[in-house]
N, C-alpha and C. Protein backbone atom coordinates (compact mmCIF):
# COMPACT_ATOMS: atom_id res chain seq x y z
N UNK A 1 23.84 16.79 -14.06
CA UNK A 1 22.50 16.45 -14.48
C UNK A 1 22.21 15.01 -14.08
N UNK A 2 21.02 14.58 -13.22
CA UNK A 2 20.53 13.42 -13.21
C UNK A 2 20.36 13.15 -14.12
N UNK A 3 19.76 11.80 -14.12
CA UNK A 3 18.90 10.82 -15.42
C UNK A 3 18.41 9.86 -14.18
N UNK A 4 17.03 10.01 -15.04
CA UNK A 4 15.87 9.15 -14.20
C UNK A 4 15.90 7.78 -15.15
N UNK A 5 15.79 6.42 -14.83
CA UNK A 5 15.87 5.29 -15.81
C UNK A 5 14.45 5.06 -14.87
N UNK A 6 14.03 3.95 -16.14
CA UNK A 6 12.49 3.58 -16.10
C UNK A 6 13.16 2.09 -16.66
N UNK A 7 12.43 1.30 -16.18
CA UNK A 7 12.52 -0.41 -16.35
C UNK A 7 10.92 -1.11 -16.47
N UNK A 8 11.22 -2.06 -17.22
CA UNK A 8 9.39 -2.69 -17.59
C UNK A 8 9.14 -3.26 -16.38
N UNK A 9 8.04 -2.89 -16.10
CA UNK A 9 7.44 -3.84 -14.82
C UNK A 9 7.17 -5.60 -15.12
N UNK A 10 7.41 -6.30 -14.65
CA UNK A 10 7.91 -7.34 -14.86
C UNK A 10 6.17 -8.50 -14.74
N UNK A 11 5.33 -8.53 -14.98
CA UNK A 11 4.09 -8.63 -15.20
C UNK A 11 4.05 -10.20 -14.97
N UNK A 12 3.27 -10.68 -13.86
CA UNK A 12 2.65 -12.43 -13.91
C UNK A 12 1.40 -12.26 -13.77
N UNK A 13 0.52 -13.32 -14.58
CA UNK A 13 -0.63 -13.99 -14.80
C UNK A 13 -1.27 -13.59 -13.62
N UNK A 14 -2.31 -13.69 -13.25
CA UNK A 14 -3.29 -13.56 -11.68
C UNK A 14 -2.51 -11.95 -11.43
N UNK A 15 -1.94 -11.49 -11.61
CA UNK A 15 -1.18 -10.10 -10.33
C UNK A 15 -3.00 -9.26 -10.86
N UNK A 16 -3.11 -8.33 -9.64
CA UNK A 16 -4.44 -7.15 -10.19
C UNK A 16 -3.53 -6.36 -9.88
N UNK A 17 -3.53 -5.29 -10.69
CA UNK A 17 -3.03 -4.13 -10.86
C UNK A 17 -4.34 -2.80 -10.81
N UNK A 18 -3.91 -1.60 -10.38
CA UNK A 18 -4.04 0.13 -10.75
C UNK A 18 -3.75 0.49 -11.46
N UNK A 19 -3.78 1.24 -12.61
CA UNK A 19 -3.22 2.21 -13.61
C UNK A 19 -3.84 3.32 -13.04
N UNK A 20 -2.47 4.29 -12.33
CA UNK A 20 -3.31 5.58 -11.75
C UNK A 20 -3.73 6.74 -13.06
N UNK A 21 -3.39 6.81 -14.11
CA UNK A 21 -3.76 8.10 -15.40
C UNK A 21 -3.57 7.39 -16.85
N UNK A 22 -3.62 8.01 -17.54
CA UNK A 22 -3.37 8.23 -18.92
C UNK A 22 -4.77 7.19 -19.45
N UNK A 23 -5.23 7.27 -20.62
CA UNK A 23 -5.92 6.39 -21.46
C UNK A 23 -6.18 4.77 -20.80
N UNK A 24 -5.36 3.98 -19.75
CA UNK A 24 -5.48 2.46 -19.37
C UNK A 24 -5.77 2.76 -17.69
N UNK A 25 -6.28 4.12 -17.65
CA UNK A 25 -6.38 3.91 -16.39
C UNK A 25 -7.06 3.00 -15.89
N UNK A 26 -7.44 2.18 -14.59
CA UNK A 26 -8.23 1.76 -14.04
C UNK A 26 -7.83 0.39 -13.37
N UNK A 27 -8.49 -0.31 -13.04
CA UNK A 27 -8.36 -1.70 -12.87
C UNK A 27 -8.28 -2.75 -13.55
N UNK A 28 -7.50 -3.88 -13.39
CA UNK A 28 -6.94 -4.66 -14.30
C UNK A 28 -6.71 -5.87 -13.74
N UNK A 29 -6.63 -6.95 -14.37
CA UNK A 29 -6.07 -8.43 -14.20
C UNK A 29 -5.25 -8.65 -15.14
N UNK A 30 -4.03 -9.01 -14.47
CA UNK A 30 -3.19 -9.77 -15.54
C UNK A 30 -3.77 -11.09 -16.26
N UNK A 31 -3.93 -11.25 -17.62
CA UNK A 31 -4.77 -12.63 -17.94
C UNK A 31 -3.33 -12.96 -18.72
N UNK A 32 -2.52 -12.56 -19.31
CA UNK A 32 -1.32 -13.40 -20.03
C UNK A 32 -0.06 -12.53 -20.09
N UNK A 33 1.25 -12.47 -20.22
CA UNK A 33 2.43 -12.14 -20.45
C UNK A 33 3.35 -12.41 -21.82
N UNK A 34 3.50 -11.95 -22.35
CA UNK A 34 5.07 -12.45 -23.32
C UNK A 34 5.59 -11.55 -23.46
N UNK A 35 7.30 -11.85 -24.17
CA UNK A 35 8.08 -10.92 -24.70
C UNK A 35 7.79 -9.36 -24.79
N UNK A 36 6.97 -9.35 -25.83
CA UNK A 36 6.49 -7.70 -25.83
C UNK A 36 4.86 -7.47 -25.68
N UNK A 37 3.82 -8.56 -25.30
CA UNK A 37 2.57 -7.83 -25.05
C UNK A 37 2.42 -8.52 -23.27
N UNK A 38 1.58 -7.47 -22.97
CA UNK A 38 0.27 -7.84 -22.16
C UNK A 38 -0.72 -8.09 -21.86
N UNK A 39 -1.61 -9.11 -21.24
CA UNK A 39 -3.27 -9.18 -21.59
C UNK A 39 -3.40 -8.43 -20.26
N UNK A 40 -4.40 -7.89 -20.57
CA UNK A 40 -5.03 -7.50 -19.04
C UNK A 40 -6.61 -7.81 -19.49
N UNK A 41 -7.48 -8.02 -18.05
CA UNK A 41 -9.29 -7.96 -18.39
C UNK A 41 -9.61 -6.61 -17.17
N UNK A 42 -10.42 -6.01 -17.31
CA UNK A 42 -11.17 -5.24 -16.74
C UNK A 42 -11.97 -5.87 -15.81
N UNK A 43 -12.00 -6.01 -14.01
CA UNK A 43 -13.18 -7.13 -13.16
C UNK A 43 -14.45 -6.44 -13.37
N UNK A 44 -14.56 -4.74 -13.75
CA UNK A 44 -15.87 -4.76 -14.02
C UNK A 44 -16.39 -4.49 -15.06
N UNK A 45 -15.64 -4.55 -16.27
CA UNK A 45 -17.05 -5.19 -17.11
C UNK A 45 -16.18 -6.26 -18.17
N UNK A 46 -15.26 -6.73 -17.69
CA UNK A 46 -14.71 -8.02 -18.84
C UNK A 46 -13.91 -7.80 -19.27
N UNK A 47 -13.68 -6.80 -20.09
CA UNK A 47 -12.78 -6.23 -21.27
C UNK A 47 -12.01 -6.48 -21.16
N UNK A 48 -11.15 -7.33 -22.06
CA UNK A 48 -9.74 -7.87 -22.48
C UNK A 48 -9.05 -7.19 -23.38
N UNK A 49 -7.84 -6.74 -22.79
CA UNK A 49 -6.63 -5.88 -24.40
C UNK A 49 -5.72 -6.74 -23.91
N UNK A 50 -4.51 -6.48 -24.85
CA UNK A 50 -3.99 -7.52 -24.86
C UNK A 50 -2.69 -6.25 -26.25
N UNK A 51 -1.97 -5.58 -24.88
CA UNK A 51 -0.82 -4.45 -25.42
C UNK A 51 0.45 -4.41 -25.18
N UNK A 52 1.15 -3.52 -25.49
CA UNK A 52 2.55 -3.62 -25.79
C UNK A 52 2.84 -3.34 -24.21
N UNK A 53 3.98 -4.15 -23.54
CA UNK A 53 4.40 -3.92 -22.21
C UNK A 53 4.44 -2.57 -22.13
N UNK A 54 3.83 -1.97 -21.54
CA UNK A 54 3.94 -0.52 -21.13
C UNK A 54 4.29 0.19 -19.50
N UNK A 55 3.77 -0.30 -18.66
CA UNK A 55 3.74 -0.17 -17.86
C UNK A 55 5.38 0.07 -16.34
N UNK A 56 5.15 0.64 -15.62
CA UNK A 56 6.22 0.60 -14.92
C UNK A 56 5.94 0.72 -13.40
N UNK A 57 6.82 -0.04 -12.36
CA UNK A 57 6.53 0.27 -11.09
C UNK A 57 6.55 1.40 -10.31
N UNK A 58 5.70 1.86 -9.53
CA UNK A 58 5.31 3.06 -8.78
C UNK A 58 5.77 2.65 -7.40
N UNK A 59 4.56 1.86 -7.37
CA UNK A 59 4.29 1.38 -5.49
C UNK A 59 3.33 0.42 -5.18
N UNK A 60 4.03 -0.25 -4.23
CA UNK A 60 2.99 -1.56 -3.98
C UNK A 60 2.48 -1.38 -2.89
N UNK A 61 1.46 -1.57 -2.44
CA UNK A 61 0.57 -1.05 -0.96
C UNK A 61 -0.92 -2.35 -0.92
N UNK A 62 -1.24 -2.35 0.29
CA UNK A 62 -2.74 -3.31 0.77
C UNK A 62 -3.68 -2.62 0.41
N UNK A 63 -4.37 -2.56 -0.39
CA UNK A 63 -5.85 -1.73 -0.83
C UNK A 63 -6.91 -2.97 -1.32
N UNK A 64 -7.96 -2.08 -1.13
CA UNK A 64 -8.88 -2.85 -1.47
C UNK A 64 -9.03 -2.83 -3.07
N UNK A 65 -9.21 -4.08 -3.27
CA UNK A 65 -9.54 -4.35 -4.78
C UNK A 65 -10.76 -4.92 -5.47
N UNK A 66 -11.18 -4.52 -6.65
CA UNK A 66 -11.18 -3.22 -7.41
C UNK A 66 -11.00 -1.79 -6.73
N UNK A 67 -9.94 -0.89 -7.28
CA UNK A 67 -9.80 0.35 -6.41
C UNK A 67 -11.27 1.18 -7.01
N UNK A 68 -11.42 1.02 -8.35
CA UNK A 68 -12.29 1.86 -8.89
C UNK A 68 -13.55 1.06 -9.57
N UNK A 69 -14.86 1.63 -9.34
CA UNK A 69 -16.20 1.13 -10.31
C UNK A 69 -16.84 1.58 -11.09
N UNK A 70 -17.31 1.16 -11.94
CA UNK A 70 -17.88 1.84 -13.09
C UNK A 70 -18.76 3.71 -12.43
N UNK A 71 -19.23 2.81 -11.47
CA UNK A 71 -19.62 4.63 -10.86
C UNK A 71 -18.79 5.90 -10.34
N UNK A 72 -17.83 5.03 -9.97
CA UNK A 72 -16.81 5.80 -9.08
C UNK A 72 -16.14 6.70 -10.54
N UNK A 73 -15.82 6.40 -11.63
CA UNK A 73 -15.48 6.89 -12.95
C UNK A 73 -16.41 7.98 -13.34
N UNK A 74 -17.67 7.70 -13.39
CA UNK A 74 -18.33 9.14 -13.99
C UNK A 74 -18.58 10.61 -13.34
C-alpha cells in the first residue's frame, strides 16, 4: 500500500496564488503569514480572510494573473 503525504505550502507576503476548488476557490494575494494563519485579499473585490494554513502545492506555471473575474465566476 502507498501513502500519499501532503506538506503545508510554505506561504510569503506578495506570492498571488489560484485556489483551483473547494469553498477558497479563486484568486488571492498573500497579505500576511504566521505559525498557523494566513491572510490572503481577493484583487477583485478586496476581501481579506485571514485562515488556518490550509493550503498545499500542486503546480507552479506562467499564467496570467488574476486567472479568474468576477464574471468569469457566474
Amino acid at each position: 500500500m502507498s501513502i500519499i503525504q501532503f506538506t503545508p505550502y510554505p506561504f510569503q507576503v506578495g506570492q498571488k496564488i489560484h485556489i483551483c476548488e473547494g469553498s477558497r476557490k479563486g484568486d488571492w494575494e498573500v497579505i500576511s503569514v504566521d505559525e498557523k494563519k494566513v491572510g490572503l485579499r481577493c484583487p477583485v473585490t478586496g476581501f481579506e480572510a485571514h485562515w488556518a494554513r490550509f493550503c498545499y502545492f500542486v503546480e507552479e506555471k506562467d499564467t496570467p494573473w488574476p486567472v479568474s473575474t468576477e464574471k468569469d465566476d457566474k
